[in-house]
C-alpha atoms as a PDB file:
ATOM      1  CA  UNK A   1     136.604  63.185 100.683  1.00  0.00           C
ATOM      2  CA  UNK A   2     133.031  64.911  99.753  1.00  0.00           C
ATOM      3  CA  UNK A   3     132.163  65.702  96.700  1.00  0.00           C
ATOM      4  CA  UNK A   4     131.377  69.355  95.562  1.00  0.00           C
ATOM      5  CA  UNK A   5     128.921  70.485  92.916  1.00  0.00           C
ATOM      6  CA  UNK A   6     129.450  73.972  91.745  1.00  0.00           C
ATOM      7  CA  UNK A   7     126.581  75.793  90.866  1.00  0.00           C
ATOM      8  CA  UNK A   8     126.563  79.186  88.864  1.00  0.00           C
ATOM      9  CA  UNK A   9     123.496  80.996  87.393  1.00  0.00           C
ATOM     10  CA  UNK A  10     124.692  82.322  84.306  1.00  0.00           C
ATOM     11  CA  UNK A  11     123.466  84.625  81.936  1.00  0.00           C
ATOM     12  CA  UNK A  12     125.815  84.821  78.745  1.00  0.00           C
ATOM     13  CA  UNK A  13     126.190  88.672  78.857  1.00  0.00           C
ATOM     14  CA  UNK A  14     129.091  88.491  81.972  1.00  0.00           C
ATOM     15  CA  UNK A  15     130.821  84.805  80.076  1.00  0.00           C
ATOM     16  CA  UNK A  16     134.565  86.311  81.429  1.00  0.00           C
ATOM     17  CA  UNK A  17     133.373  86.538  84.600  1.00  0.00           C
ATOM     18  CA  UNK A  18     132.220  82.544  84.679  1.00  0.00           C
ATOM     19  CA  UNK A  19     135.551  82.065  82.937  1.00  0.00           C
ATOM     20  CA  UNK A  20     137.950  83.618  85.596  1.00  0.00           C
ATOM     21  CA  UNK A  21     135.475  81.911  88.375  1.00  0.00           C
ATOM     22  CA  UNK A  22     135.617  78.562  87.188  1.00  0.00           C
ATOM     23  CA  UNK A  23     140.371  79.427  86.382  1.00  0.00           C
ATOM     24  CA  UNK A  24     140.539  80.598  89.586  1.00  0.00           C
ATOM     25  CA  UNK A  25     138.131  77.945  91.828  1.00  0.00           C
ATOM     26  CA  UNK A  26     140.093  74.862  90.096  1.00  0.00           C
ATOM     27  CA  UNK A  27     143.410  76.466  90.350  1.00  0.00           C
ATOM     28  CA  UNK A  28     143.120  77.221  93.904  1.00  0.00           C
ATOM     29  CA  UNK A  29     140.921  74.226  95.153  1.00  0.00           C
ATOM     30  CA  UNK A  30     143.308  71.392  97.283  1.00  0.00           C
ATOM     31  CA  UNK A  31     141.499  68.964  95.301  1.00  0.00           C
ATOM     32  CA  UNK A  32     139.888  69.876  92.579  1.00  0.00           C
ATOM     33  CA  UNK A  33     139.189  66.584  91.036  1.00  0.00           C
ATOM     34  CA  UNK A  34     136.334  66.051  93.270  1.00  0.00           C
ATOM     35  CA  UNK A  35     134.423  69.721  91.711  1.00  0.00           C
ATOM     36  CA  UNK A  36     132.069  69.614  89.367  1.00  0.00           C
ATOM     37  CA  UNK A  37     130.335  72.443  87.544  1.00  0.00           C
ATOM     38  CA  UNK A  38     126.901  73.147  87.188  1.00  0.00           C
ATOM     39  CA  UNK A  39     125.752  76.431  85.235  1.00  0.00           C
ATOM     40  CA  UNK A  40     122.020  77.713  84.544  1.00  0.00           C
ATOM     41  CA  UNK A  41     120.848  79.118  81.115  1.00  0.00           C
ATOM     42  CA  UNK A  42     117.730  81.636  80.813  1.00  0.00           C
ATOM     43  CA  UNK A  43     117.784  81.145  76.939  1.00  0.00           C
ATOM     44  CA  UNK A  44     119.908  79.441  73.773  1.00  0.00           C
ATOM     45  CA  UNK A  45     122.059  81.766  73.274  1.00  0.00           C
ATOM     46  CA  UNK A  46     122.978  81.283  77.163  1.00  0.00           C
ATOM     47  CA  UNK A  47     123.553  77.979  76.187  1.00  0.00           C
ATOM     48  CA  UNK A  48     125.820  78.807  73.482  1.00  0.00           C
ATOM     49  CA  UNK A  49     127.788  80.920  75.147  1.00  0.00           C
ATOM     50  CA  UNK A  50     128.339  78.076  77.853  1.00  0.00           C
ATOM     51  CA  UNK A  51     129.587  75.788  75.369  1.00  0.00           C
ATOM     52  CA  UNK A  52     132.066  78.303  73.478  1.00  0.00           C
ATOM     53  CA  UNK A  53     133.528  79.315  76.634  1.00  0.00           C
ATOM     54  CA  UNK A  54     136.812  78.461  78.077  1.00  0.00           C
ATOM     55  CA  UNK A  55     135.217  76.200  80.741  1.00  0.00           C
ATOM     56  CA  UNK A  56     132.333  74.490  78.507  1.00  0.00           C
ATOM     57  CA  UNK A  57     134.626  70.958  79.076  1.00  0.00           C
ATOM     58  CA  UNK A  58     134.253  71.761  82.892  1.00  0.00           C
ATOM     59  CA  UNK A  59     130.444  71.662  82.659  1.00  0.00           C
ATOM     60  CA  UNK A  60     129.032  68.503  84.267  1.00  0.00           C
ATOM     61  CA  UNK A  61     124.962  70.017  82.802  1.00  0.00           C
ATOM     62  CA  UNK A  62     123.273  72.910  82.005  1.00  0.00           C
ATOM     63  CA  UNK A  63     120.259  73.742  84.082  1.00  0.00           C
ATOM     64  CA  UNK A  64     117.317  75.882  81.835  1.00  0.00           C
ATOM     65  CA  UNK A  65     115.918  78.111  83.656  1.00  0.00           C
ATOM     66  CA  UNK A  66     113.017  79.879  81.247  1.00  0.00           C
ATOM     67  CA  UNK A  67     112.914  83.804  81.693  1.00  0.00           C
ATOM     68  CA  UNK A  68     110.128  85.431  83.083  1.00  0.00           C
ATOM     69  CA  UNK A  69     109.223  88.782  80.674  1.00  0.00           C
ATOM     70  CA  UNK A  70     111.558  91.874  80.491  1.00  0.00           C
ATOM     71  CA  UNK A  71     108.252  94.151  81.545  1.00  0.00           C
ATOM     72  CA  UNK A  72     107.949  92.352  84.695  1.00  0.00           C
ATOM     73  CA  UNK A  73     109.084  94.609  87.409  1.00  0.00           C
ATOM     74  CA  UNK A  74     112.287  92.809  88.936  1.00  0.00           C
ATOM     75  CA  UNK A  75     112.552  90.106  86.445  1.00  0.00           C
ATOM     76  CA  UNK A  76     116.076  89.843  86.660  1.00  0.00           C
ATOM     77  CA  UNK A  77     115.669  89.156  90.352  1.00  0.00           C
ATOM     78  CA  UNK A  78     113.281  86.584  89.592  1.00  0.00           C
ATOM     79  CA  UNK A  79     115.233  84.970  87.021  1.00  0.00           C
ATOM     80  CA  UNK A  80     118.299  84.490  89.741  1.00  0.00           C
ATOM     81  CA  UNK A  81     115.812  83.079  91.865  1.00  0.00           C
ATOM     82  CA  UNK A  82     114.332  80.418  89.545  1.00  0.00           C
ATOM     83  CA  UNK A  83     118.345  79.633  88.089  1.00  0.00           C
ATOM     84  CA  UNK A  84     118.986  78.970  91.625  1.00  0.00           C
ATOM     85  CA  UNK A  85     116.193  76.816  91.588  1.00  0.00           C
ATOM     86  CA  UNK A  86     117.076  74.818  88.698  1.00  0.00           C
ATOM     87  CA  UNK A  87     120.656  74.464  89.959  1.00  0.00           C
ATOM     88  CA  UNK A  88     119.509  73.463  93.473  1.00  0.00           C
ATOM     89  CA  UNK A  89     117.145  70.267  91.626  1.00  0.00           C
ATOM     90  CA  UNK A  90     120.126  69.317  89.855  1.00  0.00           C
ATOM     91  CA  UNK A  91     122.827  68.953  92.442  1.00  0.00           C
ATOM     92  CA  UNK A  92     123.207  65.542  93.846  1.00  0.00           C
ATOM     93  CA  UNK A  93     127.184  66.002  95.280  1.00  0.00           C
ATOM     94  CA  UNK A  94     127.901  65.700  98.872  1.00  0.00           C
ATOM     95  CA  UNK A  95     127.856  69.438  98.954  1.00  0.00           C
ATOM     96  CA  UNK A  96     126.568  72.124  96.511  1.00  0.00           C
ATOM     97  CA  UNK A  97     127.626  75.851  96.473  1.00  0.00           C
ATOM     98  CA  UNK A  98     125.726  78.423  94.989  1.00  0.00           C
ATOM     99  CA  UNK A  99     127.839  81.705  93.670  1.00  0.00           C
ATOM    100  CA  UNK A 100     127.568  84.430  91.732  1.00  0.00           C
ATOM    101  CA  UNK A 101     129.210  84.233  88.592  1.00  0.00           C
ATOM    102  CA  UNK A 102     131.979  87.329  89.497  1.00  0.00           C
ATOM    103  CA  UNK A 103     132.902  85.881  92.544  1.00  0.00           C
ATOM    104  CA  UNK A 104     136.603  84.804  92.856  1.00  0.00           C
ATOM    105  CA  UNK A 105     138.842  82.881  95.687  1.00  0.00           C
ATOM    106  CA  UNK A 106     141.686  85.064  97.559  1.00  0.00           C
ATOM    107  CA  UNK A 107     143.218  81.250  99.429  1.00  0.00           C
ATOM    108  CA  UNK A 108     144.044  78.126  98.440  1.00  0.00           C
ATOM    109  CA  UNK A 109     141.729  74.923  99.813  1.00  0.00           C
ATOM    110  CA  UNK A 110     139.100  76.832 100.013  1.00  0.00           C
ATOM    111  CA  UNK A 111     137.161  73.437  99.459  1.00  0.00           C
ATOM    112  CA  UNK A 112     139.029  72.002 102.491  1.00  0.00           C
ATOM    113  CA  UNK A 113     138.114  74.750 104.538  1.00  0.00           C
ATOM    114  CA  UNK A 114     134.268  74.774 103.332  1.00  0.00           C
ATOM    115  CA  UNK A 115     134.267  70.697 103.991  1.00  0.00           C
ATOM    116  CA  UNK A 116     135.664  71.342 107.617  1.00  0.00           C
ATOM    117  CA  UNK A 117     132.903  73.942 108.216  1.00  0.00           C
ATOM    118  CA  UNK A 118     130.006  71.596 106.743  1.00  0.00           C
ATOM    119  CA  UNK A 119     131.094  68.918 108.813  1.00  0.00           C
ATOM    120  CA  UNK A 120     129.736  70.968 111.916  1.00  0.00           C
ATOM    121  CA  UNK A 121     127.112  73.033 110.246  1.00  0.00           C
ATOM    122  CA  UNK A 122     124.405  73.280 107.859  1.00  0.00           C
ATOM    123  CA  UNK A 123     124.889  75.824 105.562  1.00  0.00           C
ATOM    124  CA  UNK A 124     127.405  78.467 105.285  1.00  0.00           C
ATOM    125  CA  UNK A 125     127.910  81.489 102.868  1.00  0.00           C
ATOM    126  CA  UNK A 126     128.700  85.510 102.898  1.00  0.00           C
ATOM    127  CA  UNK A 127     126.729  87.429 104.384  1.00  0.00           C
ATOM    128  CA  UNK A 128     125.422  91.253 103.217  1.00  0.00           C
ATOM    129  CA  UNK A 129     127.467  94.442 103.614  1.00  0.00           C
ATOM    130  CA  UNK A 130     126.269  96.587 106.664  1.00  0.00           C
ATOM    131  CA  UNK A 131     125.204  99.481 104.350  1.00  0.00           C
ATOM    132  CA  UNK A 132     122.340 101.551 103.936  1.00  0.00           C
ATOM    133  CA  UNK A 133     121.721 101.805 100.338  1.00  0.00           C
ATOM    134  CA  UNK A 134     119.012 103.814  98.286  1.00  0.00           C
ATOM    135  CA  UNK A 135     116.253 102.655  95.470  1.00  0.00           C
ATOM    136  CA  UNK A 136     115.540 105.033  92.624  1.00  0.00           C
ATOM    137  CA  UNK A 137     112.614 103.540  89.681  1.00  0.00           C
ATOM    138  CA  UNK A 138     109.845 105.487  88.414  1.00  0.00           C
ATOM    139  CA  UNK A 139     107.474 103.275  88.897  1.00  0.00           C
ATOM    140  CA  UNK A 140     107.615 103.290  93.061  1.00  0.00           C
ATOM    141  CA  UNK A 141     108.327 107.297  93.976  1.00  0.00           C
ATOM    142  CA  UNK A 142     107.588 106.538  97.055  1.00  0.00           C
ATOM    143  CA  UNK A 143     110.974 104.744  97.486  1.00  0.00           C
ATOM    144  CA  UNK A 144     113.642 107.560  96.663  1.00  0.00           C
ATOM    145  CA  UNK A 145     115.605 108.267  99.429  1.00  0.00           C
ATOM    146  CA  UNK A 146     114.324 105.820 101.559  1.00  0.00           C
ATOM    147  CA  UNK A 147     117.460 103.991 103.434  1.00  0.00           C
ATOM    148  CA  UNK A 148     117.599 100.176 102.405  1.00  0.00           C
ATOM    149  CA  UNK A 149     119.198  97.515 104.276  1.00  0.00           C
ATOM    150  CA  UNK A 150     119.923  93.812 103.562  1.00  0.00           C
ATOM    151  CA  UNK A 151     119.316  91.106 106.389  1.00  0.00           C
ATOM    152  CA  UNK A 152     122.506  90.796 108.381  1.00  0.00           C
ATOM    153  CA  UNK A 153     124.944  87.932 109.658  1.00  0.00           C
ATOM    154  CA  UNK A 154     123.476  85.107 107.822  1.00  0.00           C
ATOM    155  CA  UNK A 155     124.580  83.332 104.388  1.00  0.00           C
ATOM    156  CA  UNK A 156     122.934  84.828 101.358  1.00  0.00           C
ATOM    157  CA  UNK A 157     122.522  83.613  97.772  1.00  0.00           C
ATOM    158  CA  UNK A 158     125.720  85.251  96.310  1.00  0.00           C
ATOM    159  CA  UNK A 159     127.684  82.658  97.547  1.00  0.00           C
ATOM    160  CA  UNK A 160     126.810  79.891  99.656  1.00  0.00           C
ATOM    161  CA  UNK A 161     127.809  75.977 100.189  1.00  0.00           C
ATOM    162  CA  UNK A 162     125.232  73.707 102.008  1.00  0.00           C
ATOM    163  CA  UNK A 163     125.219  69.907 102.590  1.00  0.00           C
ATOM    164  CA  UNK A 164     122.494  67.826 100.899  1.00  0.00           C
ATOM    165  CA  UNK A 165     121.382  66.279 103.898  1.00  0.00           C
ATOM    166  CA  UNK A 166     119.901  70.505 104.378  1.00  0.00           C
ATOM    167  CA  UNK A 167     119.399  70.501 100.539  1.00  0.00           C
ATOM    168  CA  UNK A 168     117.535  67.341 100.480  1.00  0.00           C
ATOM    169  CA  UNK A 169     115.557  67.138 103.951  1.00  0.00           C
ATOM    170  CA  UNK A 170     115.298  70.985 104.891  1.00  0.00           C
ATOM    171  CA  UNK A 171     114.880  72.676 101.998  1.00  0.00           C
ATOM    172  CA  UNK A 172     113.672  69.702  99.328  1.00  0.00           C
ATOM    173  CA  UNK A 173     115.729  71.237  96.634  1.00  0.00           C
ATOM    174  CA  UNK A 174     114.306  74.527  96.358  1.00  0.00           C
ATOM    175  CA  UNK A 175     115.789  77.313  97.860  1.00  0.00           C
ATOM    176  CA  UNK A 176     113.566  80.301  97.359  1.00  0.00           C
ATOM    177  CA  UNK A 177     110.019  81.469  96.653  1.00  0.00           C
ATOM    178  CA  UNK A 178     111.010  84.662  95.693  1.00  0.00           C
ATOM    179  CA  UNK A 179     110.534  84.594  91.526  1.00  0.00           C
ATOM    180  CA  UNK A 180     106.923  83.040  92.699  1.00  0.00           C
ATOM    181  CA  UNK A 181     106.544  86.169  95.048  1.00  0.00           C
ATOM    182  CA  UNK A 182     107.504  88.851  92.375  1.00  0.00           C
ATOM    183  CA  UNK A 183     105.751  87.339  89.384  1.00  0.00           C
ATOM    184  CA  UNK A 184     102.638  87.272  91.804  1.00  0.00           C
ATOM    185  CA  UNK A 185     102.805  91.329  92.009  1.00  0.00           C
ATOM    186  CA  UNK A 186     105.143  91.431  94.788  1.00  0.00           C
ATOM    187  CA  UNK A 187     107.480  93.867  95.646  1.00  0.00           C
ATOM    188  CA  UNK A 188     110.706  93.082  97.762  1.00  0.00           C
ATOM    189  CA  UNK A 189     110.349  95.453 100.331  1.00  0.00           C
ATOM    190  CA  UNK A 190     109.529  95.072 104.039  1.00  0.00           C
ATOM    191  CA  UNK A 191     108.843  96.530 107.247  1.00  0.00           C
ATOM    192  CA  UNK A 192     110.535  95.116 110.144  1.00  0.00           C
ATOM    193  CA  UNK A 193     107.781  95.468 112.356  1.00  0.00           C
ATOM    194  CA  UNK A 194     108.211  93.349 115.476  1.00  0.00           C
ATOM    195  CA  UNK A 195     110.997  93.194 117.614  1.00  0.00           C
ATOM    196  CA  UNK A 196     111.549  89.255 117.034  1.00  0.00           C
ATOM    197  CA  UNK A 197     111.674  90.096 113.253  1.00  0.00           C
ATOM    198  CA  UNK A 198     114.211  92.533 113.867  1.00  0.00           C
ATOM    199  CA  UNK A 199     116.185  90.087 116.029  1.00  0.00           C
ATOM    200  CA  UNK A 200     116.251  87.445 113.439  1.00  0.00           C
ATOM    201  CA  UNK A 201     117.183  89.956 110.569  1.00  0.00           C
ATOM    202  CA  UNK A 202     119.779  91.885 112.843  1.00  0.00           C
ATOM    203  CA  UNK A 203     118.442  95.079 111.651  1.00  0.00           C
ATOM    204  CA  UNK A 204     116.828  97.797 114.033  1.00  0.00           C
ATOM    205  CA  UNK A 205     112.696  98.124 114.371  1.00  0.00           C
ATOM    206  CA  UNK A 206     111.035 100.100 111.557  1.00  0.00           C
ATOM    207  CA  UNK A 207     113.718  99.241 108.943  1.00  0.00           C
ATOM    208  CA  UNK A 208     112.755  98.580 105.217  1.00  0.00           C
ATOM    209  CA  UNK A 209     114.457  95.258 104.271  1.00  0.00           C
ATOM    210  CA  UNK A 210     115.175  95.180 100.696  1.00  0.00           C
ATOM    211  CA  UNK A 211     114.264  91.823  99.898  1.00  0.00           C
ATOM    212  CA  UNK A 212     116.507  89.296  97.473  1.00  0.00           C
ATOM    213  CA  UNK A 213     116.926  85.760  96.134  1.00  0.00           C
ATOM    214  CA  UNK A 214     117.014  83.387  99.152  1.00  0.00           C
ATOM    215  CA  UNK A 215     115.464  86.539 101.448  1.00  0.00           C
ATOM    216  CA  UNK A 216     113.618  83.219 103.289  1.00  0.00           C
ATOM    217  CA  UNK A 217     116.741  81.929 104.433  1.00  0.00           C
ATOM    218  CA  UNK A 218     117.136  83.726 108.045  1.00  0.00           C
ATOM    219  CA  UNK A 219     113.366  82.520 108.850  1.00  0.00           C
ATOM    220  CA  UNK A 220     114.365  78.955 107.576  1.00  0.00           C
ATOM    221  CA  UNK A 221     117.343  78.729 109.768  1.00  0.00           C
ATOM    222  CA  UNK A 222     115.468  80.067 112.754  1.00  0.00           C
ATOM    223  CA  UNK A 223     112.633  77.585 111.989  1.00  0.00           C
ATOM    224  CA  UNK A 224     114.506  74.659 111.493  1.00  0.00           C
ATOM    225  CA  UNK A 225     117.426  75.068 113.776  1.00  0.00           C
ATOM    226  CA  UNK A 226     120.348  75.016 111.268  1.00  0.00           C
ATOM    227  CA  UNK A 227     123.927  75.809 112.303  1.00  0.00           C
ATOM    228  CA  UNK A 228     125.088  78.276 109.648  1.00  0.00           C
ATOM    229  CA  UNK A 229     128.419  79.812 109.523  1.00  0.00           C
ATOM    230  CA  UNK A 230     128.960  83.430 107.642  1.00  0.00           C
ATOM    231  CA  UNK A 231     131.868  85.188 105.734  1.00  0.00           C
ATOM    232  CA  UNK A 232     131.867  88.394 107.122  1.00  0.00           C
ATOM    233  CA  UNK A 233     132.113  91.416 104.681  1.00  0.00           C
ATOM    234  CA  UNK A 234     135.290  93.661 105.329  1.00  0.00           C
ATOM    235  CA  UNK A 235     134.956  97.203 104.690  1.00  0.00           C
ATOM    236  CA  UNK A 236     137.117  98.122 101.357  1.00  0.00           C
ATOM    237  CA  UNK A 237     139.087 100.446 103.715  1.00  0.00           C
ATOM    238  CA  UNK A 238     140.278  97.920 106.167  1.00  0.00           C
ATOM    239  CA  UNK A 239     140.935  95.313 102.954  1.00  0.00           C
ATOM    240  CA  UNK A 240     144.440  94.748 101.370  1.00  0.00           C
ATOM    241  CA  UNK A 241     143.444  93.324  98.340  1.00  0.00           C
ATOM    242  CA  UNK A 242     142.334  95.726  95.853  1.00  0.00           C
ATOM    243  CA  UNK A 243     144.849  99.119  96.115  1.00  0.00           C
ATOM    244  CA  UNK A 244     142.551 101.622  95.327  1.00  0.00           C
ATOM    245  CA  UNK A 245     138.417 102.400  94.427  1.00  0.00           C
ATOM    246  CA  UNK A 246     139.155 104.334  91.813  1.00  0.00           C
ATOM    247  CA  UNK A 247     140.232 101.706  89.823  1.00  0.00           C
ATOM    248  CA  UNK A 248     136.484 100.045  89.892  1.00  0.00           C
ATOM    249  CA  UNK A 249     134.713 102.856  89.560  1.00  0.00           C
ATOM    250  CA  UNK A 250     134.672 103.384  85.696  1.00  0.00           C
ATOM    251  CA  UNK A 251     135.226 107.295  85.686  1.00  0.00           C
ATOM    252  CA  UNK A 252     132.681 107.815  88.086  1.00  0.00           C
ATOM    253  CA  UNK A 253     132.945 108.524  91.823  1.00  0.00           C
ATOM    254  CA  UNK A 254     133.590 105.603  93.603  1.00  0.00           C
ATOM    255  CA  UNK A 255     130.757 106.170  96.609  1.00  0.00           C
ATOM    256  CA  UNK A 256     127.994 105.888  93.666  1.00  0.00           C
ATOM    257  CA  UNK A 257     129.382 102.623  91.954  1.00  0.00           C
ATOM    258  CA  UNK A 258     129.756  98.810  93.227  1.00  0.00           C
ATOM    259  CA  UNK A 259     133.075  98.395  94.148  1.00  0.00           C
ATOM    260  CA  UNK A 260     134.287  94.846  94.683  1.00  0.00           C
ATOM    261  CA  UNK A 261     133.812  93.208  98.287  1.00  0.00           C
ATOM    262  CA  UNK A 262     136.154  91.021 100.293  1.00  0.00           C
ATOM    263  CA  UNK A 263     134.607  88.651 102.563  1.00  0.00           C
ATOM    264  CA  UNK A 264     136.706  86.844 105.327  1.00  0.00           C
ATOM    265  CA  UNK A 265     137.120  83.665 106.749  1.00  0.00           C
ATOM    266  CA  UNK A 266     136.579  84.896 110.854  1.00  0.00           C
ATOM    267  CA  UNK A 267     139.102  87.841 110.610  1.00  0.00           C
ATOM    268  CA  UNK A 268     139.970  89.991 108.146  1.00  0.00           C
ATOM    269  CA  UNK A 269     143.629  88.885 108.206  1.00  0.00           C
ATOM    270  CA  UNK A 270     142.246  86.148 106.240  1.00  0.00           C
ATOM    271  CA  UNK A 271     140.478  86.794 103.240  1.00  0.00           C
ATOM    272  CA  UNK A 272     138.592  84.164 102.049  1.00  0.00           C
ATOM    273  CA  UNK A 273     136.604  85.543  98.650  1.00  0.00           C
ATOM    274  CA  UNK A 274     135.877  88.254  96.164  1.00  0.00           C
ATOM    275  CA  UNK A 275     133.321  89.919  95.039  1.00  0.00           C
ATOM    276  CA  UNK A 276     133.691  92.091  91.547  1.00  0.00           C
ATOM    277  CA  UNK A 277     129.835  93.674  92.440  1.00  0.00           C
ATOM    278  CA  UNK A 278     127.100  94.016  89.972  1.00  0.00           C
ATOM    279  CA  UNK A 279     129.217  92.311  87.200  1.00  0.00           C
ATOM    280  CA  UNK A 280     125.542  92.082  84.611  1.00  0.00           C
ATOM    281  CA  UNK A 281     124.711  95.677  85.350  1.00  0.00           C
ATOM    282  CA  UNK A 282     128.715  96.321  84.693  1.00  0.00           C
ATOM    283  CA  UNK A 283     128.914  94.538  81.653  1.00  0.00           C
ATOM    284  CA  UNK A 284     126.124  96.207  79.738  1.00  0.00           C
ATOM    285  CA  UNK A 285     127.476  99.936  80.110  1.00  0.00           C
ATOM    286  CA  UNK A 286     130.715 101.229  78.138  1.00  0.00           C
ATOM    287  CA  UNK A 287     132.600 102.417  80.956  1.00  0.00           C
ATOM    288  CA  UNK A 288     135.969  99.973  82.063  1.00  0.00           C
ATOM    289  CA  UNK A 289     135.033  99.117  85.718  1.00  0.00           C
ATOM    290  CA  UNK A 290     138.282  97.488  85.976  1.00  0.00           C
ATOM    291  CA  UNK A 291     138.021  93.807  85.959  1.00  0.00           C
ATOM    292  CA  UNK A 292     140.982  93.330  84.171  1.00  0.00           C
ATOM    293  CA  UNK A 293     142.573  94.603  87.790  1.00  0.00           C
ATOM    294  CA  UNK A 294     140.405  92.783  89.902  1.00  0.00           C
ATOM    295  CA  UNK A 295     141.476  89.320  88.111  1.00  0.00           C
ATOM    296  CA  UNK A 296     145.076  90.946  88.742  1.00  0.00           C
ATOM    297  CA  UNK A 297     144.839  91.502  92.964  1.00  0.00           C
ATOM    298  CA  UNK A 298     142.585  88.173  92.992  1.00  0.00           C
ATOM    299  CA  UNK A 299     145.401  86.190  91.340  1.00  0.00           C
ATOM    300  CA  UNK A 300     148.713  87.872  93.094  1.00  0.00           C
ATOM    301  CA  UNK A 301     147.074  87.174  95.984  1.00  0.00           C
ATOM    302  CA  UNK A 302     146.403  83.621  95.712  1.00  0.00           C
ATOM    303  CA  UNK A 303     149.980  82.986  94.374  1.00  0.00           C
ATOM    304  CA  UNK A 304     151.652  85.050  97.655  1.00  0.00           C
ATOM    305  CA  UNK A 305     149.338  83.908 100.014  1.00  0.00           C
ATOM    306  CA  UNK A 306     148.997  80.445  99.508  1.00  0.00           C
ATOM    307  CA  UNK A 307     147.703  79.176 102.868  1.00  0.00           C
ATOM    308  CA  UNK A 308     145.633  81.925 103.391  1.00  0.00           C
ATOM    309  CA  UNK A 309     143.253  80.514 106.052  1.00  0.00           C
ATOM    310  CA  UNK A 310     143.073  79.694 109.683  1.00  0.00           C
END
């Protein structure tokens, strides 16, 4: 049986979140003896709110991560990216999984399932929604209403497991570039402008690819021939988890807020994991985005579907 280090970049604004992840992943893990728990820290009181939390005994260490300056443009981005980092130095199980912090499980074994997966590929993770989406800051006009897209069909950051033969060898324990990128003036935006870009990103010639933590990892799995595996993203319309968008949507109308995603394990009859969406921007505005209901679907769920997988 392979061991599993679970990595979380943390920052202590969104500590419920990390506390329902790390209930749920134990309670619904075949074997959860074998998990540990890794979680970065940007700063002390990070670390303090790690080690008053409900899951502080969990914590196997605490990666620091120092924060790059609030008036960089995209420093939270590059903050992810350098926790991720961290994490990725520290992990020495036989697999290590990367997740956001308001992610949740919607089966039980989920680490069975991951280990059978790993034992045939690489790497293996959700991949982004299939949505346009739109970028509004002062400081780059140029963007507003300019369609966005995410690469496609390939693991991303939010949540991905990998074995440490690719950790160690392929990647040499660092996973991204990207904090480098931004804190050298960067901005994550790009033109797919070749037709063998646009095959690797699955996105159409001429798109602007909103770039992210980990945006490297389609080219590195092209490059060094890794077998990955993807979650595919249902659409909240053909999902049975979470009864209504309203719900999430704090007041507001649900087409301008994050709603939570549900990512399957190869069809959508079997949900694999939740997504709450945006949980750090959530948590610092007054409006109820309904989390509270989201730990309520995640956890009925588990409990009536309790071989949820193929």
């Amino acid at each position: 049986m392979k061991s599993i280090n679970f990595c979380i970049p943390f920052i202590g604004l969104g500590v419920r979140y990390a506390e329902f992840l790390v209930t749920n992943l134990y309670e619904t893990a075949e074997f959860p003896a074998r998990i540990s728990i890794c979680v970065s820290a940007h700063t002390e009181a990070d670390v303090a709110a790690i080690k008053n939390s409900s899951f502080s005994r969990r914590v196997l260490a605490i990666a620091m991560a120092d924060p790059y300056p609030k008036n960089m443009l995209f420093f939270t981005s590059a903050n992810h990216s350098r926790a991720i980092n961290a994490l990725a130095a520290k992990s020495e199980s036989d697999i290590t999984i990367f997740s956001d912090y308001d992610m949740a499980f919607l089966c039980r074994g989920w680490d069975v399932r991951i280990e059978t997966i790993l034992s045939t590929h690489d790497l293996c993770g959700v991949a982004y929604p299939p949505v346009w989406t739109g970028f509004d800051m002062r400081q780059l006009p140029w963007l507003v209403n300019v369609p966005l897209a995410k690469y496609q069909q390939n693991p991303n950051l939010s949540f991905m497991a990998i074995t440490k033969k690719c950790l160690d060898e392929t990647f040499g324990r660092k996973l991204t570039d990207f904090d480098s990128f931004l804190a050298n003036g960067g901005l994550p935006f790009q033109i797919v402008n070749t037709r063998e870009m646009a095959a690797l990103l699955k996105l159409p010639v001429g798109t602007i690819v909103w770039m992210d933590t980990g945006f490297e990892l389609p080219f590195a799995i092209q490059k060094n021939n890794l077998n990955a595996s993807t979650f595919q993203f249902v659409p909240f319309a053909d999902q049975n988890i979470f009864s209504s968008a309203i719900a999430f949507a704090g007041g507001l109308d649900p087409e301008a807020v994050e709603i939570p995603e549900v990512f399957c394990d190869g069809a959508p009859a079997h949900p694999f994991l939740a997504h709450f969406k945006k949980g750090s921007a959530k948590a610092n505005k007054e409006a109820d985005f309904g989390f509270e209901q989201f730990k309520r679907a995640v956890t009925a769920n588990t409990k009536c579907n309790p071989a949820n997988r193929p």
